[in-house]
C-alpha atoms as a PDB file:
ATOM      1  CA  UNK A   1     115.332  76.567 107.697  1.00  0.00           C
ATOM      2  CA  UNK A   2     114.708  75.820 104.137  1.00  0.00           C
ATOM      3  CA  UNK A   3     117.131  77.813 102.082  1.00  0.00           C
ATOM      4  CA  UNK A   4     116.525  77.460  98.500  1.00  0.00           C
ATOM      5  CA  UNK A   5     116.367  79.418  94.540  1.00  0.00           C
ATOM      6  CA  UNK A   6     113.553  81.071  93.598  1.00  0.00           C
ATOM      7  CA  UNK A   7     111.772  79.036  91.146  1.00  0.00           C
ATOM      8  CA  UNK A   8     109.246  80.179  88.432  1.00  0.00           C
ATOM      9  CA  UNK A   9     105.908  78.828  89.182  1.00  0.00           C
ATOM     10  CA  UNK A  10     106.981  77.136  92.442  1.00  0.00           C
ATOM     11  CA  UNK A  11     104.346  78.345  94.918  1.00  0.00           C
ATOM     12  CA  UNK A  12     104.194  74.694  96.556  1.00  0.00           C
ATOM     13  CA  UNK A  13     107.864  75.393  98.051  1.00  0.00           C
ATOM     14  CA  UNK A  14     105.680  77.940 100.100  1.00  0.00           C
ATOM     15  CA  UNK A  15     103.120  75.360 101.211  1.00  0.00           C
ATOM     16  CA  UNK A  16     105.621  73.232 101.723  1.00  0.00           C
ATOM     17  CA  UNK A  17     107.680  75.320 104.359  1.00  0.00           C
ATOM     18  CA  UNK A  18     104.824  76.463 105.864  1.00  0.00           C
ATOM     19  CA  UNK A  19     104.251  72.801 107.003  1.00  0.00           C
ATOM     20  CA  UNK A  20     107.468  73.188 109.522  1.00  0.00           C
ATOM     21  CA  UNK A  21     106.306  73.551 113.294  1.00  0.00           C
ATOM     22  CA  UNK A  22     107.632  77.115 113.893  1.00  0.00           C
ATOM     23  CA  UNK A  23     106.454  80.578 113.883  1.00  0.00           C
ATOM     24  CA  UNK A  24     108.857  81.830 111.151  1.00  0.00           C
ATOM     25  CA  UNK A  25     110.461  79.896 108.642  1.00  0.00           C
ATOM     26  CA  UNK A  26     112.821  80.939 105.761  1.00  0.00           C
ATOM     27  CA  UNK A  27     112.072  79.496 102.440  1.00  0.00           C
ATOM     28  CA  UNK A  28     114.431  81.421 100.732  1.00  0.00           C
ATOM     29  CA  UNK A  29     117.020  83.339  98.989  1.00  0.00           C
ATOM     30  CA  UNK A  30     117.720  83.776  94.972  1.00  0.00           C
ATOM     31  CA  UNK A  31     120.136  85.221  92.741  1.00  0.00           C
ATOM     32  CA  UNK A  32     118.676  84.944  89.627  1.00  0.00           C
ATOM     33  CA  UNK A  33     119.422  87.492  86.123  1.00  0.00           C
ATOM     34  CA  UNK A  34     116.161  85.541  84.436  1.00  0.00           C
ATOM     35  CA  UNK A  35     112.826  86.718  84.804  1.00  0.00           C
ATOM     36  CA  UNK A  36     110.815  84.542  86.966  1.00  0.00           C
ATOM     37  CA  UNK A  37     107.128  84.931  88.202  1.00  0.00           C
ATOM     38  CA  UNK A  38     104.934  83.218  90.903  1.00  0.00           C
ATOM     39  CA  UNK A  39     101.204  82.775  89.531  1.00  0.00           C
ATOM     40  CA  UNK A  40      98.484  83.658  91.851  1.00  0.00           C
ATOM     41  CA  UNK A  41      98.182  81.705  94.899  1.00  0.00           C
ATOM     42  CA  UNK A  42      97.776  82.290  98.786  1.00  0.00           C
ATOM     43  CA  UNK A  43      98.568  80.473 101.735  1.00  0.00           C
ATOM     44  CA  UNK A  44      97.215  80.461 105.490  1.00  0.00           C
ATOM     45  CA  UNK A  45     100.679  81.401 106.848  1.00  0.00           C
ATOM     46  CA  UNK A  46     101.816  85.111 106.806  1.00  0.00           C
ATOM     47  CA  UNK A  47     104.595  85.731 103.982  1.00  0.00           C
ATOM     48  CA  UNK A  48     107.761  88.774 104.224  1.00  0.00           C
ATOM     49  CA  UNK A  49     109.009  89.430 100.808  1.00  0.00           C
ATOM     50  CA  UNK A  50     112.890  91.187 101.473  1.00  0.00           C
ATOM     51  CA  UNK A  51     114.196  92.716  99.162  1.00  0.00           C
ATOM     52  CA  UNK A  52     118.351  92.850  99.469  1.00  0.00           C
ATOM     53  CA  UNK A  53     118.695  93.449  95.747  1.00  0.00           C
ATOM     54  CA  UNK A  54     116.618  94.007  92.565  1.00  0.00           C
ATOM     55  CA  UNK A  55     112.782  94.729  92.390  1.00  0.00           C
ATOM     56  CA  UNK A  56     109.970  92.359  93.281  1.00  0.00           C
ATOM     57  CA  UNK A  57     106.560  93.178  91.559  1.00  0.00           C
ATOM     58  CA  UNK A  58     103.759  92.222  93.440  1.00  0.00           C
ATOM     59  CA  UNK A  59      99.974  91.918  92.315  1.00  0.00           C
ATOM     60  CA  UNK A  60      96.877  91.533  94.951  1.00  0.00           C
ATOM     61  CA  UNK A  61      93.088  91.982  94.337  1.00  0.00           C
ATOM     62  CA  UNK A  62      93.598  95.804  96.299  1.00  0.00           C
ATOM     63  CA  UNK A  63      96.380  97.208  94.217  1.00  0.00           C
ATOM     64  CA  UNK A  64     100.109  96.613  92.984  1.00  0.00           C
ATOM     65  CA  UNK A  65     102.871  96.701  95.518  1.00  0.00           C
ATOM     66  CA  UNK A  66     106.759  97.422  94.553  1.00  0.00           C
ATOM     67  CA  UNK A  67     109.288  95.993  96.935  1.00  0.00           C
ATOM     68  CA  UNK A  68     112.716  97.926  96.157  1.00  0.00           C
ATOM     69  CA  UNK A  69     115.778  97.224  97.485  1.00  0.00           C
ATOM     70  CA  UNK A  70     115.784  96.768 101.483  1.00  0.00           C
ATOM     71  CA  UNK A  71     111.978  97.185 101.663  1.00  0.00           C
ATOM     72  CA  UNK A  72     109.787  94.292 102.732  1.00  0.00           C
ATOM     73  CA  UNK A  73     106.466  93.275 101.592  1.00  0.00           C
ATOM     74  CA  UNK A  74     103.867  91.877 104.039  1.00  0.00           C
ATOM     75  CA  UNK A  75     100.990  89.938 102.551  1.00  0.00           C
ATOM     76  CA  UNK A  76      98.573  88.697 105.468  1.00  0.00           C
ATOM     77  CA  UNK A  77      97.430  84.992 105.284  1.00  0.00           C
ATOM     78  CA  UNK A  78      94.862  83.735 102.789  1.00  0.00           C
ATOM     79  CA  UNK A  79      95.668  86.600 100.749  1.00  0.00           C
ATOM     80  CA  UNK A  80      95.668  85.967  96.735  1.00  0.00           C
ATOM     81  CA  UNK A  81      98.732  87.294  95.367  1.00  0.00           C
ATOM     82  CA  UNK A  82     101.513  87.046  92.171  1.00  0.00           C
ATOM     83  CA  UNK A  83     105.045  87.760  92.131  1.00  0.00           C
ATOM     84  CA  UNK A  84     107.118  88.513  89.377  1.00  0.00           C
ATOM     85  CA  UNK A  85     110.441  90.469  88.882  1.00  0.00           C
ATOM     86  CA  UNK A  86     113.547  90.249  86.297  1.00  0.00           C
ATOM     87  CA  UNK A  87     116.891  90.980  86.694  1.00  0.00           C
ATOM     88  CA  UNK A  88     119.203  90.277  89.358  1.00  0.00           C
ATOM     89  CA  UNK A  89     117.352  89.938  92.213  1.00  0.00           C
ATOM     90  CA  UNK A  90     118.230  88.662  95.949  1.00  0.00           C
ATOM     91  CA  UNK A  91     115.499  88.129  98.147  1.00  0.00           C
ATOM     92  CA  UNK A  92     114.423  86.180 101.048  1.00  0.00           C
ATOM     93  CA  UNK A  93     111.137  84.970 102.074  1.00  0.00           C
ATOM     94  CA  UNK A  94     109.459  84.232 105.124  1.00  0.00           C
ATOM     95  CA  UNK A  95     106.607  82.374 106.698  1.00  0.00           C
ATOM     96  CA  UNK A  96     105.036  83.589 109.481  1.00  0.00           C
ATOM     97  CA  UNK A  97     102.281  81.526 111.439  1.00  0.00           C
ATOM     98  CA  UNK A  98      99.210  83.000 111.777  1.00  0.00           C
ATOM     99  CA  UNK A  99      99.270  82.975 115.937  1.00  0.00           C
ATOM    100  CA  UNK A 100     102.601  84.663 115.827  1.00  0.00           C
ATOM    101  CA  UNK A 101     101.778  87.283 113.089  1.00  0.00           C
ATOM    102  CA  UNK A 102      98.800  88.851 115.250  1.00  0.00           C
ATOM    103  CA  UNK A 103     101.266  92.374 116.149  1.00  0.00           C
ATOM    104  CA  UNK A 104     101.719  92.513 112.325  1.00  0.00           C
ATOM    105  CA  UNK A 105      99.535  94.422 109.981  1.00  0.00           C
ATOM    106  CA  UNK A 106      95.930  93.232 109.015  1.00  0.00           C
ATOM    107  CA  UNK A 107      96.016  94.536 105.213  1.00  0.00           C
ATOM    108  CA  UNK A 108      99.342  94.018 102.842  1.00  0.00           C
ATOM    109  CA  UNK A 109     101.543  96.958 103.013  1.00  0.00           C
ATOM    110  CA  UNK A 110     105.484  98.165 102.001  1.00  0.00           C
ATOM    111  CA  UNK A 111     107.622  98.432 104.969  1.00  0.00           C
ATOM    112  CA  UNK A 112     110.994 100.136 105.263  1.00  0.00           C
ATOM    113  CA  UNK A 113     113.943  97.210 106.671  1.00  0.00           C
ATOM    114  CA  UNK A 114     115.846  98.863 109.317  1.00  0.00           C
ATOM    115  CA  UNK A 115     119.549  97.644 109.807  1.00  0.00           C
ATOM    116  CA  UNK A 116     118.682  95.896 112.980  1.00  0.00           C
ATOM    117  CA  UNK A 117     116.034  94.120 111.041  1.00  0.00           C
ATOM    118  CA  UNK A 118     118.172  93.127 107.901  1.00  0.00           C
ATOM    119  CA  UNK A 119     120.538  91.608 110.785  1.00  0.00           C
ATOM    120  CA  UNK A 120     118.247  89.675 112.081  1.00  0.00           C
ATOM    121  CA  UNK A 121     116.392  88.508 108.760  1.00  0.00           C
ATOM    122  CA  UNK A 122     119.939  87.164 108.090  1.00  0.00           C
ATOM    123  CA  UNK A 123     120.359  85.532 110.578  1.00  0.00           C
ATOM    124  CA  UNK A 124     117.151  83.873 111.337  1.00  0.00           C
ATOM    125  CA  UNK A 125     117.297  82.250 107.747  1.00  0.00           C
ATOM    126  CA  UNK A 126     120.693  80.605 108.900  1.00  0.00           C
ATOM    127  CA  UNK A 127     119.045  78.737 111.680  1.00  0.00           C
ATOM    128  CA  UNK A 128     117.865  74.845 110.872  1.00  0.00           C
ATOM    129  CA  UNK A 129     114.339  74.259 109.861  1.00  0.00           C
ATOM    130  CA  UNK A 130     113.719  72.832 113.866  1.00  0.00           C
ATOM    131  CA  UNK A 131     115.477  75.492 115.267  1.00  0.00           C
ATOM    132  CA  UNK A 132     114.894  75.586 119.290  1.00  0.00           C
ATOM    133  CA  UNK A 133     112.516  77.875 120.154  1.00  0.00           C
ATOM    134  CA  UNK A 134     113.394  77.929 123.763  1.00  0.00           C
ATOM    135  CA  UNK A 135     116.494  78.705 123.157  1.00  0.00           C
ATOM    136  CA  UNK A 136     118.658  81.801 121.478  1.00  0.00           C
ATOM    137  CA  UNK A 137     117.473  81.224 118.459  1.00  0.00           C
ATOM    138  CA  UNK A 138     113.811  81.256 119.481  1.00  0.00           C
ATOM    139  CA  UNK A 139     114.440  84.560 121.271  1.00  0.00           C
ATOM    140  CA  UNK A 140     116.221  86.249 118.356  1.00  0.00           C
ATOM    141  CA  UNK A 141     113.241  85.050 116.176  1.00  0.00           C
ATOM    142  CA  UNK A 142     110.784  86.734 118.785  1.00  0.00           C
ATOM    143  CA  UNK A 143     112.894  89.948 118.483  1.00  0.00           C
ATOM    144  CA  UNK A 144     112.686  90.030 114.516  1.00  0.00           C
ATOM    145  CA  UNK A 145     108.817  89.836 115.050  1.00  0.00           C
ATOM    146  CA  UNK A 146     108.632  92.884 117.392  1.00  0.00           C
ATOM    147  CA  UNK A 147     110.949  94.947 115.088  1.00  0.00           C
ATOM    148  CA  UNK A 148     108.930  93.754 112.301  1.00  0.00           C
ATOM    149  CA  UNK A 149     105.500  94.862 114.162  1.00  0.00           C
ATOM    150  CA  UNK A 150     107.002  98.659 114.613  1.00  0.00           C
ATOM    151  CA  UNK A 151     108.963  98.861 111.424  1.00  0.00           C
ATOM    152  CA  UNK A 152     107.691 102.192 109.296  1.00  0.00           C
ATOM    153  CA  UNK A 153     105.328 101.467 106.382  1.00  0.00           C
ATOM    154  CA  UNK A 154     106.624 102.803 102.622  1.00  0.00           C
ATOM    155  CA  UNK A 155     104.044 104.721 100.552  1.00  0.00           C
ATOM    156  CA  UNK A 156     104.518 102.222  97.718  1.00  0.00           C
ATOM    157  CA  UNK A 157     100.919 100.829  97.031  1.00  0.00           C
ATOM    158  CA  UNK A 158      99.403 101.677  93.692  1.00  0.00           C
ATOM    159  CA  UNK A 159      95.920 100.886  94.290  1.00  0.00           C
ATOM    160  CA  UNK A 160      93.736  99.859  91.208  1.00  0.00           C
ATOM    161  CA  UNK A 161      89.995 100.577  90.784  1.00  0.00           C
ATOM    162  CA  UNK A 162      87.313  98.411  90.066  1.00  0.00           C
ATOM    163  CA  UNK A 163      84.913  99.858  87.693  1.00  0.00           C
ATOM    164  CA  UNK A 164      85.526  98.384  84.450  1.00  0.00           C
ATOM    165  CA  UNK A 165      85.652 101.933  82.483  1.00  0.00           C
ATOM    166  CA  UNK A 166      88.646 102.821  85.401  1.00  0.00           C
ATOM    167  CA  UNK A 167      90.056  99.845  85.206  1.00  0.00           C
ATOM    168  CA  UNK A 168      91.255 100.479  81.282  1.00  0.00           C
ATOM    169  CA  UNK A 169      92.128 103.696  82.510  1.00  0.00           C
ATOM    170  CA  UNK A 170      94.592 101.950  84.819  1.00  0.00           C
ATOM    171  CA  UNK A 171      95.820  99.513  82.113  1.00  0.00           C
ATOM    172  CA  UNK A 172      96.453 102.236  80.143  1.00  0.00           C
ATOM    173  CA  UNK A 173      98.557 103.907  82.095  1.00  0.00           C
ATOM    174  CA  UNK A 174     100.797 100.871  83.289  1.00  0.00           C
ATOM    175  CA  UNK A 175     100.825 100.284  79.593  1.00  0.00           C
ATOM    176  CA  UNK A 176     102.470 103.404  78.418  1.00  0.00           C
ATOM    177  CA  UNK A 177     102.701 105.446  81.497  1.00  0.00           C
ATOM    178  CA  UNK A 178     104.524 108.907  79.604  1.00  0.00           C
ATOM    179  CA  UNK A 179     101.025 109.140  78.279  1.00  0.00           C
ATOM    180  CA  UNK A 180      99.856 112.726  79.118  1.00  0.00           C
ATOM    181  CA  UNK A 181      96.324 113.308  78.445  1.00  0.00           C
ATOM    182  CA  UNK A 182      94.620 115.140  81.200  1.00  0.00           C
ATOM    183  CA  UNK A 183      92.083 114.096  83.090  1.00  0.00           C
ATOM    184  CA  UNK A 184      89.030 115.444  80.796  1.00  0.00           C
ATOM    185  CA  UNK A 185      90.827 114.020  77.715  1.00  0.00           C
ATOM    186  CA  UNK A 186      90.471 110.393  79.748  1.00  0.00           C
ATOM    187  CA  UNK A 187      87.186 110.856  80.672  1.00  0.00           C
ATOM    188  CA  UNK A 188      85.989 111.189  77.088  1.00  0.00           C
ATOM    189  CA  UNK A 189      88.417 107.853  76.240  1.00  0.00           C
ATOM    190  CA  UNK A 190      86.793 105.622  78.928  1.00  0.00           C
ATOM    191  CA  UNK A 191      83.234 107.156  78.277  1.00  0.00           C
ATOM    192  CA  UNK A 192      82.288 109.078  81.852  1.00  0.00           C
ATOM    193  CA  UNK A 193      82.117 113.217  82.567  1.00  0.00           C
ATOM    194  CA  UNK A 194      84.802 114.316  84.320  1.00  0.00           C
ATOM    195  CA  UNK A 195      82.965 114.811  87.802  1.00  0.00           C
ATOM    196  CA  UNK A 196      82.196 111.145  87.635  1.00  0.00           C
ATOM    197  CA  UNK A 197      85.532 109.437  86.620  1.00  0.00           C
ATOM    198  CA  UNK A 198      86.767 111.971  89.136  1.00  0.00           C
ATOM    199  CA  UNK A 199      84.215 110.922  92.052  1.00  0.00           C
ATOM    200  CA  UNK A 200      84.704 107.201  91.545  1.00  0.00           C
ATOM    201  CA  UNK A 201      88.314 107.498  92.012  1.00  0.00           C
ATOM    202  CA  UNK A 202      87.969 108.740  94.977  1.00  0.00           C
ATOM    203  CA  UNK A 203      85.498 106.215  96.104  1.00  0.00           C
ATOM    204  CA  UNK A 204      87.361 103.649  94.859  1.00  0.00           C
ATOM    205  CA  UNK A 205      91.043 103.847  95.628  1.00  0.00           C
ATOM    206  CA  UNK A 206      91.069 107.518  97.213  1.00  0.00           C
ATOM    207  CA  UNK A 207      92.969 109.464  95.213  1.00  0.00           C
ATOM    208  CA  UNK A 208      92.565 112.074  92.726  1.00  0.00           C
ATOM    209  CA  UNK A 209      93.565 110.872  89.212  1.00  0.00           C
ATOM    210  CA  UNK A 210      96.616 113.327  89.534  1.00  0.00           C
ATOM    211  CA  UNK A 211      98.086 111.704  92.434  1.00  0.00           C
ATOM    212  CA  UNK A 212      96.987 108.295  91.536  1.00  0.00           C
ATOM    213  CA  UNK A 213      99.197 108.663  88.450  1.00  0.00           C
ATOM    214  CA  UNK A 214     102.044 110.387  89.906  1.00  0.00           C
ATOM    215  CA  UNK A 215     102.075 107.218  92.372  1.00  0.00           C
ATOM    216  CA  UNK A 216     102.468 105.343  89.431  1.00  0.00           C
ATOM    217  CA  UNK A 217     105.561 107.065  88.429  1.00  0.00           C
ATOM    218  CA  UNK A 218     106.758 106.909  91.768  1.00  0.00           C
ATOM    219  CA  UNK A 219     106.532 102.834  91.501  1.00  0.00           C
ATOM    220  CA  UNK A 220     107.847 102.586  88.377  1.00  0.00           C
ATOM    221  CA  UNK A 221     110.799 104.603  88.404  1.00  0.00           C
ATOM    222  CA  UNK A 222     111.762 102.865  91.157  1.00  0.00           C
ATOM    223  CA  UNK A 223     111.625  99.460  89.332  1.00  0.00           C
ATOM    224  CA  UNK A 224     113.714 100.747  86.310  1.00  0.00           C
ATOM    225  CA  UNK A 225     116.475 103.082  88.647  1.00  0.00           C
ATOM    226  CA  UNK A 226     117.183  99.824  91.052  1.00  0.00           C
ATOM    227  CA  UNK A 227     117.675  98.192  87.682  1.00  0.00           C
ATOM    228  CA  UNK A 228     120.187 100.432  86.382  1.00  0.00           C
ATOM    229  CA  UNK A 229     118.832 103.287  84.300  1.00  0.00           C
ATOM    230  CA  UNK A 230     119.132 106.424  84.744  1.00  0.00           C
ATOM    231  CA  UNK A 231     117.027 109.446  86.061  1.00  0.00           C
ATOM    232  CA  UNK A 232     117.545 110.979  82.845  1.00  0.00           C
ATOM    233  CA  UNK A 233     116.129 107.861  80.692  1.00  0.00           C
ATOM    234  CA  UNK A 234     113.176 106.926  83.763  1.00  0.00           C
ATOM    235  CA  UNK A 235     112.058 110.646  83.529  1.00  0.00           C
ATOM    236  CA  UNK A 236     111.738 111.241  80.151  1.00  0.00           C
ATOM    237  CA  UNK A 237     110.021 107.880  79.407  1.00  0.00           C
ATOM    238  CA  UNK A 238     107.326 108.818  81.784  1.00  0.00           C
ATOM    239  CA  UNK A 239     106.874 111.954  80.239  1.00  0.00           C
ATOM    240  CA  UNK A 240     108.534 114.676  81.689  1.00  0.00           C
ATOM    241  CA  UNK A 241     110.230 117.560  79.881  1.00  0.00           C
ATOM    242  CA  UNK A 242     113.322 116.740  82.195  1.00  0.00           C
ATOM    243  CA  UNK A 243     114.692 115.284  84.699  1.00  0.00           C
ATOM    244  CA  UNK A 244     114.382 118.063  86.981  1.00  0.00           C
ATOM    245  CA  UNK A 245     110.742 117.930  86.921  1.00  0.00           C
ATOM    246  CA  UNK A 246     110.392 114.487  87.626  1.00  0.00           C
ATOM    247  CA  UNK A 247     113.338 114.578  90.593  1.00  0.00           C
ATOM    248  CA  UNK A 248     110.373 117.705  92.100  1.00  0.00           C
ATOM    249  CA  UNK A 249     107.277 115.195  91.607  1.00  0.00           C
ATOM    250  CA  UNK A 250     109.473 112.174  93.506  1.00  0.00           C
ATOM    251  CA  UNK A 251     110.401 114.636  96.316  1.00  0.00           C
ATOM    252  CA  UNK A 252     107.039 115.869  97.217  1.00  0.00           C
ATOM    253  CA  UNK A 253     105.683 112.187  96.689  1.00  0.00           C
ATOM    254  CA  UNK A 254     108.371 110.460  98.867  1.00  0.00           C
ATOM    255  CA  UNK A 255     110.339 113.765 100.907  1.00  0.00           C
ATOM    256  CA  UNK A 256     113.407 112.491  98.938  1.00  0.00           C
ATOM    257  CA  UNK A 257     115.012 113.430  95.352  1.00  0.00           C
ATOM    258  CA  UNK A 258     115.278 109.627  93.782  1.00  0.00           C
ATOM    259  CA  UNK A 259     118.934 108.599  94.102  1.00  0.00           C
ATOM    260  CA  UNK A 260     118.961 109.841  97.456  1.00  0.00           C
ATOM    261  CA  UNK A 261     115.886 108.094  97.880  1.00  0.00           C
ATOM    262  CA  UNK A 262     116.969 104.599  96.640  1.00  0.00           C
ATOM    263  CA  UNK A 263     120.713 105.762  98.748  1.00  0.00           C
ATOM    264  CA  UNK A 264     119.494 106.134 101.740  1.00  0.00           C
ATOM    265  CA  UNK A 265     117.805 102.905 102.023  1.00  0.00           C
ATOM    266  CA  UNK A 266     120.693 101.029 100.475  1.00  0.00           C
ATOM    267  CA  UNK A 267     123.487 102.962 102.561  1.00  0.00           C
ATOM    268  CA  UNK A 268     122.092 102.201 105.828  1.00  0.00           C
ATOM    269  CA  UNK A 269     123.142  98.637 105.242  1.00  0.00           C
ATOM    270  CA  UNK A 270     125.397  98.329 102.635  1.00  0.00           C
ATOM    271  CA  UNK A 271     127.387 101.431 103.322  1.00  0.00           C
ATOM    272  CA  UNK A 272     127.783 102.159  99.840  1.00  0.00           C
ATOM    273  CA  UNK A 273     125.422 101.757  96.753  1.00  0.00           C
ATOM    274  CA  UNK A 274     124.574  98.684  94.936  1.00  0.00           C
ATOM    275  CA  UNK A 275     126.638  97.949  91.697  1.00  0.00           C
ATOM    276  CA  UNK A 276     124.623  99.482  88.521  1.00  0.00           C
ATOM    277  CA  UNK A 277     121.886 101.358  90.670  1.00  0.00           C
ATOM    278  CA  UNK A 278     122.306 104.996  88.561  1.00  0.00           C
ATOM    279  CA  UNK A 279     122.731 107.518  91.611  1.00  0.00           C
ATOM    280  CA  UNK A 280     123.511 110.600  89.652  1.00  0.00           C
ATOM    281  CA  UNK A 281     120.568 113.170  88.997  1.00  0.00           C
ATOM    282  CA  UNK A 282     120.850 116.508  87.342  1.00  0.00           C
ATOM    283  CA  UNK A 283     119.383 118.462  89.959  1.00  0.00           C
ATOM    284  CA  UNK A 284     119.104 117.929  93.372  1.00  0.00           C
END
């Protein structure tokens, strides 16, 4: 399999790889403490962004996607998407042929990597490009895609509206998200009544403007804590009076307080956190 650095603007390394005769191929790892970003592009194949370390960014028509630390991204084929993170990043990337991708989800979607998945991720991107599929190495490859058909979807999607009044409400927020106007305060900003910026949320990306913000939170602080800051610093940045308030928000959003959130996930494979991921929180 083709085993390779992330490049900036490299999409074609995707086409590329997608052009060897198998139904998953590897096109590979970085390490990388630049920022780098794909541009918008798609491909018929299915593509698995894995995340082992760092934070991918991900940007499709339906919304914005966040791929922390062992958490994979699935993007279906002939889906238009970017990718950009920064930082330190180690990730692999695979291919996944259309005819062997039919088990796997029909719309892009988060999904939690268990351990027995990370093992076989690993291994699979260790096997040549013409690996046999008859073989082992075939059947370990038609394992990964049956752990990868039942493995548990993350609620990391922020989706984004289309209405051009909601949209600057969106770019707003991802702009300067401690901003804390309520909801009738924005309504006057973007020019609507309240019951109608609050009905076309709903009918657009269906969620109040409450939750729709506090999943915005929930993405971000993710980004910045796998990067090294604090809960302290990611709290009060986004607005909070404390970190205490923003550890209760991330608990009812995700059934975990933050560090034991971002842990958990990196525990189960690593035993032990990642290097300058802050795991301390004030209150639990």
């Amino acid at each position: 399999m083709v085993h390779h650095r992330l490049d900036q603007h490299d999409p074609s390394r995707v086409r590329d790889a997608a052009a060897i005769p198998r139904p998953v191929v590897a096109v590979g790892a970085s390490s990388t403490s630049e920022r780098w970003e794909h541009t918008p592009h798609h491909h018929q194949h299915g593509q698995l962004i894995y995340t082992l370390r760092g934070v991918v960014h991900c940007v499709i028509e339906a919304g914005i996607w966040i791929v922390p630390p062992q958490c994979a991204l699935w993007i279906p084929g002939g889906v238009s998407h970017a990718a950009r993170g920064a930082g330190e990043a180690d990730v692999y990337c695979l291919l996944i042929d259309p005819d062997a991708a039919s088990a796997l989800p029909q719309q892009c979607c988060t999904l939690s990597v268990s351990p027995l998945l990370h093992a076989l991720i690993g291994k699979a991107v260790s096997f040549p490009q013409l690996y046999d599929e008859d073989g082992a190495q075939g059947r370990l490859v038609a394992t990964l895609l049956d752990e990868l058909a039942e493995a548990p979807i993350e609620a990391l999607h922020l989706p984004m509206p289309k209405d051009p009044r909601l949209t600057r409400l969106a770019d707003s927020l991802l702009a300067n998200p401690g901003d804390k106007s309520t909801l009738s305060e924005w309504a006057v900003r973007i020019g609507m009544s309240e019951r109608s910026m609050t009905r076309l949320l709903l009918e657009q990306i269906g969620l109040s403007f409450g939750r729709w913000r506090r999943q915005l939170h929930v993405i971000l602080s993710l980004q910045r804590m796998a990067n090294g800051e604090s809960v302290q610093t990611v709290a009060l940045d986004l607005g909070y009076e404390n970190a205490s308030g923003f550890i209760t928000m991330f608990r009812k959003a995700m059934g975990q307080p933050p560090a034991r959130y971002l842990a958990d996930r990196m525990g189960a494979i690593h035993h032990e956190a990642q290097p300058g991921i802050a795991m301390r929180e004030n209150t639990d």
